[in-house]
Protein backbone atom coordinates (compact mmCIF):
# COMPACT_ATOMS: atom_id res chain seq x y z
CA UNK A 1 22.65 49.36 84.23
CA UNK A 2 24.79 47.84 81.43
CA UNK A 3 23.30 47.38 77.96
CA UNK A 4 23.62 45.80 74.68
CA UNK A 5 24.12 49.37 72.86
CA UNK A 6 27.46 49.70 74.33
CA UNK A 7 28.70 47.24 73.12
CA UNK A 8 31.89 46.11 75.53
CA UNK A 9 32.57 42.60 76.19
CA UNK A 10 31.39 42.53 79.61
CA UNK A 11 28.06 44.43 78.96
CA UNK A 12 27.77 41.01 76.30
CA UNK A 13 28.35 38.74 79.11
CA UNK A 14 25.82 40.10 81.82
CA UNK A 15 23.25 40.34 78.97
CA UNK A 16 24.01 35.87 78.23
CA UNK A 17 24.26 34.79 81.65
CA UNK A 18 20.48 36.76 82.45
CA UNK A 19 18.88 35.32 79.55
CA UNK A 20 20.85 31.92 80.60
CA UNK A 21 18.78 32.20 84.40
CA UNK A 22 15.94 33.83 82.67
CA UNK A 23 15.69 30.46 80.57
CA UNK A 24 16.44 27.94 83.44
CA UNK A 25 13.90 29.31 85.44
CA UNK A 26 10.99 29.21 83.10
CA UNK A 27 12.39 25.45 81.95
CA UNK A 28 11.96 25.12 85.73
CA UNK A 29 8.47 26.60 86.36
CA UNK A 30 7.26 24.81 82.98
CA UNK A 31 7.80 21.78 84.51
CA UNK A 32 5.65 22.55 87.57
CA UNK A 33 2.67 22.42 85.40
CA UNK A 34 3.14 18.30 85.25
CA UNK A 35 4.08 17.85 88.56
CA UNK A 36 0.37 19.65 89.79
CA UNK A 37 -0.89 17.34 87.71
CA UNK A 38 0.56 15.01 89.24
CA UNK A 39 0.08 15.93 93.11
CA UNK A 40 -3.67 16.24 92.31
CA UNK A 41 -4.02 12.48 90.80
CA UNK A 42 -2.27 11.48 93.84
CA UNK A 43 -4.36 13.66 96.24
CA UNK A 44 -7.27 11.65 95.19
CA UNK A 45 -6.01 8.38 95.04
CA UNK A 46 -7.91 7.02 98.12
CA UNK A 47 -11.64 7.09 97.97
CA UNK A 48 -13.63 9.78 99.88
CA UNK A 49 -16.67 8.40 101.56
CA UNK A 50 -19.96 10.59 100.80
CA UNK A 51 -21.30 12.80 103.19
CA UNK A 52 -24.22 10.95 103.77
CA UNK A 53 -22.38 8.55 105.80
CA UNK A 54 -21.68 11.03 107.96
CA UNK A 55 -19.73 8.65 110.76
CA UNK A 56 -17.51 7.27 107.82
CA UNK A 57 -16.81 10.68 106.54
CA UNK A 58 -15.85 12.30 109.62
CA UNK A 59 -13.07 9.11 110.27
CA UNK A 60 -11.61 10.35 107.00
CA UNK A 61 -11.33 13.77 107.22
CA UNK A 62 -9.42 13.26 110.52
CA UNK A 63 -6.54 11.08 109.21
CA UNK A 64 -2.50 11.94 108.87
CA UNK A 65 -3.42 10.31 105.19
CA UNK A 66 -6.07 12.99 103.92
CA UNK A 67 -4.67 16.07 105.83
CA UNK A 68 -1.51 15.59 104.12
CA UNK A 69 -2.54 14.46 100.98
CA UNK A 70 -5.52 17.58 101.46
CA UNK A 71 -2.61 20.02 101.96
CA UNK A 72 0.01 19.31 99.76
CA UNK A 73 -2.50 19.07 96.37
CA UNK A 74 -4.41 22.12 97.89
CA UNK A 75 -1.88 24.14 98.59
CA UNK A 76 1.49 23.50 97.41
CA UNK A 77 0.10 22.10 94.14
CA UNK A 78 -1.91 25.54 93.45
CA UNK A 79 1.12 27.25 93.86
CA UNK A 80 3.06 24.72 91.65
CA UNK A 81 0.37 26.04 89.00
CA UNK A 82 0.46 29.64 89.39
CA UNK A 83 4.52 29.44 88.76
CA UNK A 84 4.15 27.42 86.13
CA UNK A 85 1.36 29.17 84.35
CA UNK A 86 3.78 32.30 85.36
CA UNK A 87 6.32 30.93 83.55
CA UNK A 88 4.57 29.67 80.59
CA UNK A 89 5.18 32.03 77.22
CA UNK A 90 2.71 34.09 75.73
């Protein structure tokens, strides 16, 4: 495993580059914080009818529009938030 105590050229160069991917990919998951944000504003963008009215609720819980919009804030936008809060410093 090559080190910075060596000192040789390409023991310098391994060390840049991994800091280089180590830095792109927390610039990357930082900026899935935002875009959860975002998914979940959009997720509720259509109103949800209460669940008093029954009938009315049912209807909505069935459609393409809330299933996808259910499962892409849900799902893909919690795990937007865990990598970003994984990639967040300390």
């Amino acid at each position: 495993m090559p080190t910075l105590l060596t000192g040789t050229s390409t023991d310098l160069t391994h060390a840049t580059a991994s800091s280089g991917r180590a830095r792109r990919a927390a610039r990357a998951g930082l900026w899935a914080l935002p875009s959860y944000g975002l998914l979940l504003g959009l997720s509720t963008w259509t109103h949800q009818p209460s669940i008093d009215d029954f009938d009315a609720y049912a209807r909505y819980v069935t459609t393409d529009v809330f299933l996808i919009s259910h499962l892409g804030a849900s799902i893909f936008g919690a795990a937007l938030a865990v990598l970003g809060a994984v990639a967040s410093p300390c």
